[in-house]
C-alpha atoms as a PDB file:
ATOM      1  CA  UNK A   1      10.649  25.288  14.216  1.00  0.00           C
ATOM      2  CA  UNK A   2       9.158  23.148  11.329  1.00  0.00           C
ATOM      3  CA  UNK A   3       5.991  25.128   9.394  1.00  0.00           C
ATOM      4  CA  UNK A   4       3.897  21.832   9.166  1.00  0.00           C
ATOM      5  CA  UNK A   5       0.921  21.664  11.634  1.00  0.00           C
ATOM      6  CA  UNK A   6       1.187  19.434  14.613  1.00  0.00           C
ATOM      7  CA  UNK A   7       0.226  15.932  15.146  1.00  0.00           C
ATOM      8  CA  UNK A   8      -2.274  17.590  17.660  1.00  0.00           C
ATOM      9  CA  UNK A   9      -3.703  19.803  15.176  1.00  0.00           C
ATOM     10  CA  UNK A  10      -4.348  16.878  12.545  1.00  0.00           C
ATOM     11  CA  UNK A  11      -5.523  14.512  15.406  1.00  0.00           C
ATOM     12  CA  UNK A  12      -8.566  17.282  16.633  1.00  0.00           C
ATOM     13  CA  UNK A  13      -9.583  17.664  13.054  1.00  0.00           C
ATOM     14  CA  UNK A  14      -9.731  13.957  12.683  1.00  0.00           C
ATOM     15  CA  UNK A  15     -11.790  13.358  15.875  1.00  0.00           C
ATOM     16  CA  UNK A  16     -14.531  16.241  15.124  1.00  0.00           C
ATOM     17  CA  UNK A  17     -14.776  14.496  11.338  1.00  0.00           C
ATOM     18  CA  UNK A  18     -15.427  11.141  12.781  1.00  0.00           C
ATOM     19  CA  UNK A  19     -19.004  12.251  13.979  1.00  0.00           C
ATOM     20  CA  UNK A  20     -20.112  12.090  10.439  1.00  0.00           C
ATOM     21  CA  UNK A  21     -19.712   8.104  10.257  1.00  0.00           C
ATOM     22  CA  UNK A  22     -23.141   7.136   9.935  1.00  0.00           C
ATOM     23  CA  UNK A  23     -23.998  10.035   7.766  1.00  0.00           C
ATOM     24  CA  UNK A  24     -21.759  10.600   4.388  1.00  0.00           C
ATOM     25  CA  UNK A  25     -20.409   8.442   2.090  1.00  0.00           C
ATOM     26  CA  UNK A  26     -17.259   6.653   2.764  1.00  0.00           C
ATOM     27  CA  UNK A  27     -14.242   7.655   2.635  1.00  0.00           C
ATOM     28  CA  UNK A  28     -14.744  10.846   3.028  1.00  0.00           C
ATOM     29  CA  UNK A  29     -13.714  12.410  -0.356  1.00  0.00           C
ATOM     30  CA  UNK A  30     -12.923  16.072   0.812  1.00  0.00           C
ATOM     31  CA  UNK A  31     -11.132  15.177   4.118  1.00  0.00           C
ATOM     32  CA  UNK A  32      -8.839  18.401   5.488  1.00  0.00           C
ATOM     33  CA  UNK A  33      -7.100  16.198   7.479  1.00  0.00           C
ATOM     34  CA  UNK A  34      -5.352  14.885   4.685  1.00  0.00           C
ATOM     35  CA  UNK A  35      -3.675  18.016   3.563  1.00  0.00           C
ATOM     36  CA  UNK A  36      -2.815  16.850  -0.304  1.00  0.00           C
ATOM     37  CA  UNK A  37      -6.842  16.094  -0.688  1.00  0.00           C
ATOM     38  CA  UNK A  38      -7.480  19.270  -1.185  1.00  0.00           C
ATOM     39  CA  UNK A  39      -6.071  19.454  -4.906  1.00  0.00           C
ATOM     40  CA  UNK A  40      -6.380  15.293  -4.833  1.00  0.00           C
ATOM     41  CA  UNK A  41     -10.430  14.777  -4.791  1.00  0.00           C
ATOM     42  CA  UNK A  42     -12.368  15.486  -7.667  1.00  0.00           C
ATOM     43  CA  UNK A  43     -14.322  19.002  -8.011  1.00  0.00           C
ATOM     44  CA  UNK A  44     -16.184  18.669 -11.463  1.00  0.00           C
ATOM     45  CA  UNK A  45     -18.812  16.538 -12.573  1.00  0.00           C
ATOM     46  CA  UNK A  46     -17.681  13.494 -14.127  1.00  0.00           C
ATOM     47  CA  UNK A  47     -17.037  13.318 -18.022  1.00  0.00           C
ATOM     48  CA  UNK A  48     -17.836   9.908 -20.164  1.00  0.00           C
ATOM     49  CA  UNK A  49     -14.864   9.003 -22.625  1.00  0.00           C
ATOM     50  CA  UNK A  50     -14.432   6.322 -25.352  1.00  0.00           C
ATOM     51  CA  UNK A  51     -13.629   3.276 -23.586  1.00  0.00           C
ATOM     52  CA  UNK A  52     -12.150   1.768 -26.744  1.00  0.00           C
ATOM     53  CA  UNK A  53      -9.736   5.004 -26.617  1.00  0.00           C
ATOM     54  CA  UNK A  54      -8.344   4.503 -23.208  1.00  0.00           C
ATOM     55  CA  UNK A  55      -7.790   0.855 -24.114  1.00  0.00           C
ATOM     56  CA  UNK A  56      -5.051   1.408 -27.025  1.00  0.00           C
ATOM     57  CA  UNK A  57      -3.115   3.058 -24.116  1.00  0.00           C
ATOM     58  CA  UNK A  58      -3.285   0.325 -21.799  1.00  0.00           C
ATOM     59  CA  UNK A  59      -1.592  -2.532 -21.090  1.00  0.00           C
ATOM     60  CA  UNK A  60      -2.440  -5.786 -22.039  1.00  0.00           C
ATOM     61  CA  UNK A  61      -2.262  -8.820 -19.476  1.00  0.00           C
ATOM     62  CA  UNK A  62      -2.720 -12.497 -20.082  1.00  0.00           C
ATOM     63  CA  UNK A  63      -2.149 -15.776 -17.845  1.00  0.00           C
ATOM     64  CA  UNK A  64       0.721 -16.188 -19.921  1.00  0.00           C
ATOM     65  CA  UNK A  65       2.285 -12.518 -18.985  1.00  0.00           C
ATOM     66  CA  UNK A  66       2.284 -13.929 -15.187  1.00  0.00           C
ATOM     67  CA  UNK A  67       4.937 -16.550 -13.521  1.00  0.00           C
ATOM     68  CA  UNK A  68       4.442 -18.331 -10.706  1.00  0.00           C
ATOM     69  CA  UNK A  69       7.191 -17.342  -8.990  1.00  0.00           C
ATOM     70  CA  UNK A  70       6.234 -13.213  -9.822  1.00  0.00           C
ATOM     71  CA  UNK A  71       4.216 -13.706  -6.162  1.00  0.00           C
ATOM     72  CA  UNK A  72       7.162 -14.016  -4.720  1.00  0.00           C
ATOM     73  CA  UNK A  73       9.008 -10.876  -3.621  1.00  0.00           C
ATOM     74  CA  UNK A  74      11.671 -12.516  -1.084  1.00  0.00           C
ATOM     75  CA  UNK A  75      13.646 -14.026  -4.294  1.00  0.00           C
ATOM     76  CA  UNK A  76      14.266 -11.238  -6.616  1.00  0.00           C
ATOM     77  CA  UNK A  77      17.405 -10.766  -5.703  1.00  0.00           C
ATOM     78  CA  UNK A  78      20.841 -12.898  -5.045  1.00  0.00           C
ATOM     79  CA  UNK A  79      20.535 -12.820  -1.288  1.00  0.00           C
ATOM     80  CA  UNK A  80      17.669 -12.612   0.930  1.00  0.00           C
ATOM     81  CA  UNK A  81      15.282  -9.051   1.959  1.00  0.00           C
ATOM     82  CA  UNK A  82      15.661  -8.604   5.631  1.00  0.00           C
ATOM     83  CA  UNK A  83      12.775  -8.500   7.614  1.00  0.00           C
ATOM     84  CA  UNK A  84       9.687 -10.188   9.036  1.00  0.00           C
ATOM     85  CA  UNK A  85       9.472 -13.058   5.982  1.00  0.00           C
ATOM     86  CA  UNK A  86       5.588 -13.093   5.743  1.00  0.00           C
ATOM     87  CA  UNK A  87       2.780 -14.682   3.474  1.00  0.00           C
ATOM     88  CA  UNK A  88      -0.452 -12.595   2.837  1.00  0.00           C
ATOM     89  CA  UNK A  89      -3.611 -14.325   1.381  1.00  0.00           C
ATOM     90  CA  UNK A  90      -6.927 -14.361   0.384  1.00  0.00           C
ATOM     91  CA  UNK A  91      -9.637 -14.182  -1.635  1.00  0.00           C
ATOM     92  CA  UNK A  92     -11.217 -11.876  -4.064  1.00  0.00           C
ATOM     93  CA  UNK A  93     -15.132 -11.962  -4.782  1.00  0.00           C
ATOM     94  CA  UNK A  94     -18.063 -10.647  -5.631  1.00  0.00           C
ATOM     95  CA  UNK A  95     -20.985  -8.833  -2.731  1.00  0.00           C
ATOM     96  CA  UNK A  96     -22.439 -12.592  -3.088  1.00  0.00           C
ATOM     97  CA  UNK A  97     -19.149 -14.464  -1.871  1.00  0.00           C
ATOM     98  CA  UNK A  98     -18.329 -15.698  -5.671  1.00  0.00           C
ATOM     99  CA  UNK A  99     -14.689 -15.867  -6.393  1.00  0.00           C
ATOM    100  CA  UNK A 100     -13.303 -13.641  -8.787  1.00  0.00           C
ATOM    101  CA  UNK A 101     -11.344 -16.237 -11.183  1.00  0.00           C
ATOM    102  CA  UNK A 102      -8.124 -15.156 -12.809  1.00  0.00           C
ATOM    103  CA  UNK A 103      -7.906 -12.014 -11.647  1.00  0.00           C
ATOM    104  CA  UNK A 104      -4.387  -9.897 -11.962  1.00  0.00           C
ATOM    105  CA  UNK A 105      -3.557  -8.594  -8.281  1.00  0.00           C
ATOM    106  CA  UNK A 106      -0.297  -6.840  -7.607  1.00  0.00           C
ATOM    107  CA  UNK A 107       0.915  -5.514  -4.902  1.00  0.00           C
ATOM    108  CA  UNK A 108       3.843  -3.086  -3.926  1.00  0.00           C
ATOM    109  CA  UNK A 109       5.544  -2.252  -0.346  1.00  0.00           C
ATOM    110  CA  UNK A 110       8.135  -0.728   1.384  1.00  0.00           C
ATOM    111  CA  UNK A 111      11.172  -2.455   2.610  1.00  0.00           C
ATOM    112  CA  UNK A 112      11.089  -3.322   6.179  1.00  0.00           C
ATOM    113  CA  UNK A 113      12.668  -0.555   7.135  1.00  0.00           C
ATOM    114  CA  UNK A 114       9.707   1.955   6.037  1.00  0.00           C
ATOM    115  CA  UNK A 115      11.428   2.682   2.319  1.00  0.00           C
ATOM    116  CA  UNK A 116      10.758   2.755  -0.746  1.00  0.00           C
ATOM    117  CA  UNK A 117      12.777   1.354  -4.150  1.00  0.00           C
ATOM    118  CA  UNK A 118      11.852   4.494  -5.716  1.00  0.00           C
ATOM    119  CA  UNK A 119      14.280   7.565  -6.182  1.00  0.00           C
ATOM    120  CA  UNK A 120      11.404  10.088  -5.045  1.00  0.00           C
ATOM    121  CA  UNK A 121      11.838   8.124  -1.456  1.00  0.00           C
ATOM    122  CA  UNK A 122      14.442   9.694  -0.022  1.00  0.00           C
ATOM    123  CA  UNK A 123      14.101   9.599   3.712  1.00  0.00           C
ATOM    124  CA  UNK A 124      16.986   8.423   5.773  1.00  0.00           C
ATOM    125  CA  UNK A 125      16.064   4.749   5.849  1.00  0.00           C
ATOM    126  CA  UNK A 126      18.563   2.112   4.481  1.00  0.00           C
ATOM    127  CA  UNK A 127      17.193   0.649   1.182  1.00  0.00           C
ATOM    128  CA  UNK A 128      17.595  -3.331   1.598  1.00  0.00           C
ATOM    129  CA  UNK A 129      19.884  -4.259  -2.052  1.00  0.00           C
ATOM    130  CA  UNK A 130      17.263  -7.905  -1.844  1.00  0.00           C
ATOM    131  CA  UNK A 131      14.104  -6.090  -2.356  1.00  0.00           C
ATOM    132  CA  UNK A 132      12.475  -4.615  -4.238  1.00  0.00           C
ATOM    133  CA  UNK A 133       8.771  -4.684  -2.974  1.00  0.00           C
ATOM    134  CA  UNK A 134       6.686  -5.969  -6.233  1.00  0.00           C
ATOM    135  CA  UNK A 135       5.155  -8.749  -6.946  1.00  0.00           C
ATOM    136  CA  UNK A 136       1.696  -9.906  -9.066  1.00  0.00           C
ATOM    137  CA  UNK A 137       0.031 -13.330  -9.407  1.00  0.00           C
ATOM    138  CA  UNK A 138      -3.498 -14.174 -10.724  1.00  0.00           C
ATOM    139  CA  UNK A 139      -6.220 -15.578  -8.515  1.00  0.00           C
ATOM    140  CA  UNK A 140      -7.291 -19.064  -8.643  1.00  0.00           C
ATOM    141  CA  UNK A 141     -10.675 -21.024  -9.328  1.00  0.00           C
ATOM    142  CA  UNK A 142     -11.549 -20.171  -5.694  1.00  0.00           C
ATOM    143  CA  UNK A 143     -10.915 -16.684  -6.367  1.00  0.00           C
ATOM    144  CA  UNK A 144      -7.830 -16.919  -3.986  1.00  0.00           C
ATOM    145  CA  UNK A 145      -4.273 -15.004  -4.230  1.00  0.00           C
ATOM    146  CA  UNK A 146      -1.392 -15.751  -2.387  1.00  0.00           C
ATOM    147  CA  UNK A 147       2.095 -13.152  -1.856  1.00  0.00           C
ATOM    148  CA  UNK A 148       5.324 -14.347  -0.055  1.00  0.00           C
ATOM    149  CA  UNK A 149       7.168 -11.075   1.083  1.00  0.00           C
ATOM    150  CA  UNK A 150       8.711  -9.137   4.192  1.00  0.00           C
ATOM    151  CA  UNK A 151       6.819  -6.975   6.435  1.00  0.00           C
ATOM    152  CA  UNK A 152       6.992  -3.661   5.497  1.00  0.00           C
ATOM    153  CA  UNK A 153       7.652  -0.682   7.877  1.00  0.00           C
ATOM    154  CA  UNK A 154       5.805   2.768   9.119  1.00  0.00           C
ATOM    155  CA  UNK A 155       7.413   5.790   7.026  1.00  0.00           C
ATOM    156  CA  UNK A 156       7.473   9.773   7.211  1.00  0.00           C
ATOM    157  CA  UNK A 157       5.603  11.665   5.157  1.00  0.00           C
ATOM    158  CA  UNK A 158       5.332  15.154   4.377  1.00  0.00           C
ATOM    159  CA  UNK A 159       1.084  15.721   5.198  1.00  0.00           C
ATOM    160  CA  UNK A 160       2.403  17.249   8.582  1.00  0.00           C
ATOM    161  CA  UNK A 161       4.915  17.471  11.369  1.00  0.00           C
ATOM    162  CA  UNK A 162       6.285  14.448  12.323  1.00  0.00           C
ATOM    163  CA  UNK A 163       3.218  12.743  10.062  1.00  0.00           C
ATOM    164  CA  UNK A 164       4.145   8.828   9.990  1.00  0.00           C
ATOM    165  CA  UNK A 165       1.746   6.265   7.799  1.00  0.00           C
ATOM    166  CA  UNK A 166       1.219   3.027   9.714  1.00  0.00           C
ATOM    167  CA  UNK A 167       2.774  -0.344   7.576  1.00  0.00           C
ATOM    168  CA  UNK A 168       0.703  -1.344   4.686  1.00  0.00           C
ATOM    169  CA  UNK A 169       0.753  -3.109   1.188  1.00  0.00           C
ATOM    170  CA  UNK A 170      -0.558  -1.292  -1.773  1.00  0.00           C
ATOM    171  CA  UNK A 171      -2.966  -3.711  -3.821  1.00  0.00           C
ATOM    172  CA  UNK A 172      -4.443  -3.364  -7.536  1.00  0.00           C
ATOM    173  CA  UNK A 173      -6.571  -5.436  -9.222  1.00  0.00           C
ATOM    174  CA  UNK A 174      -7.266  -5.666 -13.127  1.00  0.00           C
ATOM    175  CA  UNK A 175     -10.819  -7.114 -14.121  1.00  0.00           C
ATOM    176  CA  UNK A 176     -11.377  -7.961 -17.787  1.00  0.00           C
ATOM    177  CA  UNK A 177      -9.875  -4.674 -19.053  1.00  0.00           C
ATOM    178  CA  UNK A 178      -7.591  -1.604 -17.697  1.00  0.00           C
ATOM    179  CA  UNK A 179     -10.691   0.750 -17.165  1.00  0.00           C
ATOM    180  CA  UNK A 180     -12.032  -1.709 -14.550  1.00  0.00           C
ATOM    181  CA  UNK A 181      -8.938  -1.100 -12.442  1.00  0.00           C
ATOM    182  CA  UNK A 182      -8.677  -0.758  -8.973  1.00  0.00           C
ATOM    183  CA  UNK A 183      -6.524   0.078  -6.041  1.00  0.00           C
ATOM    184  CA  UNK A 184      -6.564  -0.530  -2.548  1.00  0.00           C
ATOM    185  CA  UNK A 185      -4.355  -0.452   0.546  1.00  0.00           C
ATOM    186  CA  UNK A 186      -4.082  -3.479   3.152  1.00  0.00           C
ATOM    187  CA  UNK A 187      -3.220  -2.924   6.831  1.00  0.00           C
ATOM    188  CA  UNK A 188      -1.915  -4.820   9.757  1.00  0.00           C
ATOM    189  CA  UNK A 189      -3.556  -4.906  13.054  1.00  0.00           C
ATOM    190  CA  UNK A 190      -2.994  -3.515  16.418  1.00  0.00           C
ATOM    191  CA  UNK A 191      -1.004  -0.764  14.586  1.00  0.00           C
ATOM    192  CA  UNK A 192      -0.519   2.222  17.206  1.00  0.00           C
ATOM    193  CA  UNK A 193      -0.691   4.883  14.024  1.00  0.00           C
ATOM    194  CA  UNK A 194      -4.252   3.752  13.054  1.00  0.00           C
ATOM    195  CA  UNK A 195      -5.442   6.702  14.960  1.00  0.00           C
ATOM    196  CA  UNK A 196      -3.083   9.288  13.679  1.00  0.00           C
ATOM    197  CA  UNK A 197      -3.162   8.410   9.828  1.00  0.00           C
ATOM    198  CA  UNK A 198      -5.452  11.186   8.047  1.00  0.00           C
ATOM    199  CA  UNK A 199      -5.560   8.410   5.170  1.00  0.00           C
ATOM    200  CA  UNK A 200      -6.987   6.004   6.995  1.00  0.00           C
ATOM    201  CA  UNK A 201      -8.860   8.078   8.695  1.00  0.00           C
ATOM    202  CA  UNK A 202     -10.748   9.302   6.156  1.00  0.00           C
ATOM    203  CA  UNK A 203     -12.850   5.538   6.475  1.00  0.00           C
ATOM    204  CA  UNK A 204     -14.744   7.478   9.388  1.00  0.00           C
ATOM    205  CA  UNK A 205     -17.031   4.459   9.374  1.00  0.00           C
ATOM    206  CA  UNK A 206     -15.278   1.927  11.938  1.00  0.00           C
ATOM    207  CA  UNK A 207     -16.638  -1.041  10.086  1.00  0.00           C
ATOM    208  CA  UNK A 208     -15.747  -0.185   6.785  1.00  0.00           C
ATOM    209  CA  UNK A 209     -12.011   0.650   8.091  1.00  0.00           C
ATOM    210  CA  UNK A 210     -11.723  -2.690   9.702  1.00  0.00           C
ATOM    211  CA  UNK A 211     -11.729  -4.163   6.334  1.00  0.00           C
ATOM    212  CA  UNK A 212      -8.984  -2.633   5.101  1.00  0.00           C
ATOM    213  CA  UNK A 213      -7.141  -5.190   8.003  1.00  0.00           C
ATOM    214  CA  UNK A 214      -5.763  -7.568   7.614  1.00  0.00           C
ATOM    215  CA  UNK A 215      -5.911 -10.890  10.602  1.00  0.00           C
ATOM    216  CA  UNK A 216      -3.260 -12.838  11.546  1.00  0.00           C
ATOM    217  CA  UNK A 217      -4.060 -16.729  10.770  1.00  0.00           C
ATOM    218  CA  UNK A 218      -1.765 -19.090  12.293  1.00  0.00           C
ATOM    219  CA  UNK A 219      -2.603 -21.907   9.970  1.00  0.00           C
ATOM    220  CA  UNK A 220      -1.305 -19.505   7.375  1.00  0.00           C
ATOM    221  CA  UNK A 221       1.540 -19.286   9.589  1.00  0.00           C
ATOM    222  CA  UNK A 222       4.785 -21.907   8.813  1.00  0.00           C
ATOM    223  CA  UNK A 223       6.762 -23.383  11.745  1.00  0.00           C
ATOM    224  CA  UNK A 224      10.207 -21.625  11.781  1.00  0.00           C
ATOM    225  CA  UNK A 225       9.959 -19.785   8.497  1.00  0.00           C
ATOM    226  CA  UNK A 226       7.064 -17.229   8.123  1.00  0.00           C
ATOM    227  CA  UNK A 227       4.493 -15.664  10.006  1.00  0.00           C
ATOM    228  CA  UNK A 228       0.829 -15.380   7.992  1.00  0.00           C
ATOM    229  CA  UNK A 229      -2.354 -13.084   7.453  1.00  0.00           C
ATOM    230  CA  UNK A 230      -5.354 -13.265   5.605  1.00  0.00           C
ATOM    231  CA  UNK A 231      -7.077 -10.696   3.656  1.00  0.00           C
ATOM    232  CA  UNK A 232     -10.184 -10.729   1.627  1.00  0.00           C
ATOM    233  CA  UNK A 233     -10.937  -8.534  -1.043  1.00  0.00           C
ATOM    234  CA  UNK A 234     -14.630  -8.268  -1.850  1.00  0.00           C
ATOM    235  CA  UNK A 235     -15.452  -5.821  -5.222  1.00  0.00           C
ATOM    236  CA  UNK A 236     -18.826  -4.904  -4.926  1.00  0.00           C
ATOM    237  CA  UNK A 237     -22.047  -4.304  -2.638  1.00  0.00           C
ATOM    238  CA  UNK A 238     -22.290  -3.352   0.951  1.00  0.00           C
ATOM    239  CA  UNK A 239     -19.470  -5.068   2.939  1.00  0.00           C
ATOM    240  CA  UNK A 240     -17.142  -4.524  -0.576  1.00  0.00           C
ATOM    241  CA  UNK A 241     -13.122  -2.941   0.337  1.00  0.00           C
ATOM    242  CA  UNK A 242     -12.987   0.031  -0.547  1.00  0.00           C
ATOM    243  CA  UNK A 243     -10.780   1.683  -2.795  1.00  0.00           C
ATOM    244  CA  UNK A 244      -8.251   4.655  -3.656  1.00  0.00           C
ATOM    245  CA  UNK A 245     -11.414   5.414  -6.330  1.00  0.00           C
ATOM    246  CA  UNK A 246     -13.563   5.781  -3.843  1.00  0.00           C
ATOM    247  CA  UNK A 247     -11.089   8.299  -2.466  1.00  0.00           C
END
């Protein structure tokens, strides 16, 4: 008999938490349901550092540092990922509906089959030898990114028994400098774990989790080679995505 609390157990403390929609910040930063938060979200006041100190210890990007082809993630490799071949798109602006211009966004997956490239992934899912599940571009004068990839697929995780995370693209975005980072998770909808996910879940406020969805567009769509969705990203004011800082 596994140790880890039930499904049932997560999915009561989820539903009494969801009361508190129109009422606290979102997401919810301390969320029990989401068992790791506990040690995750912050407990002491925030401290100001040097911004010119973090800097010498982060990367530097340019236009020049990014290939066209980096947005694609189905040609990595010799031979072709297996999977749903998909493009994702959109566009990343301000609360006003300006684009962002030249913005670094990169994104990383799981294969289709729910798994990571990463040796600390070790459930029994076959990793696919064609992918590798990273790509990056830089956003347009419109503000707008574009990713060819695969679908990825729901996965285990260890939060609590039988605990599965619903399919869903990790996204980070770079303004000007590294400090100004930010990172974000995309989902796909009409996914039957929505309700179950603790992450996820933590969005208690319905309309600021349906932003984190992405829609299916069939002009984005090709005949007999891709299916397509489109995502916005917006950074600030009161309709902005929110992000794994806000968590």
């Amino acid at each position: 008999m596994s140790e880890l609390e039930s499904q049932a157990t997560i999915s009561a403390e989820i539903a009494a938490l969801s009361a508190v929609a129109d009422t606290a910040p979102q997401p919810l930063i301390d969320y029990p349901p989401y068992r790791s938060s506990r040690l995750r979200h912050p407990k002491q006041a925030p401290m100001t550092t040097d911004p010119e100190g973090v800097e010498l210890w982060a990367p530097v990007f340019g236009a020049q540092d990014v290939a066209p082809l980096d947005s694609d993630l189905t040609i990595q490799h010799r031979g072709e990922p297996l999977g749903e071949r998909m493009i994702v798109t959109g566009r990343v602006t301000d609360g006003a509906g300006r684009p962002v211009r030249h913005q670094l966004v990169e994104v990383w997956q799981a294969n289709a089959a729910g798994r990571y490239a990463h040796q600390r992934d070790q459930h029994p899912a076959p990793l696919d030898p064609n992918f590798t599940g990273a790509g990056r571009a830089l956003t347009d004068a419109d503000g707008r990114y574009r990713f060819l990839t695969v679908k990825p697929g729901p996965y285990p995780w260890k939060n609590h028994d039988n605990a599965w995370r619903p399919a869903h693209i990790h996204f980070s975005l770079f303004g000007t400098d590294f400090t100004q980072r930010v990172i974000t998770q995309m989902y796909f909808p009409g996914d039957p774990l929505f309700p179950l996910d603790p992450i996820l879940q933590s969005v208690t406020d319905p309309k600021a989790r349906e932003r984190l969805v992405a829609t299916y567009d069939h002009d984005v769509t090709q005949a007999g080679y891709c299916t397509g969705y489109r995502w916005d990203i917006v950074l600030t004011g009161d309709v902005r995505t929110l992000t794994e800082e806000d968590l």
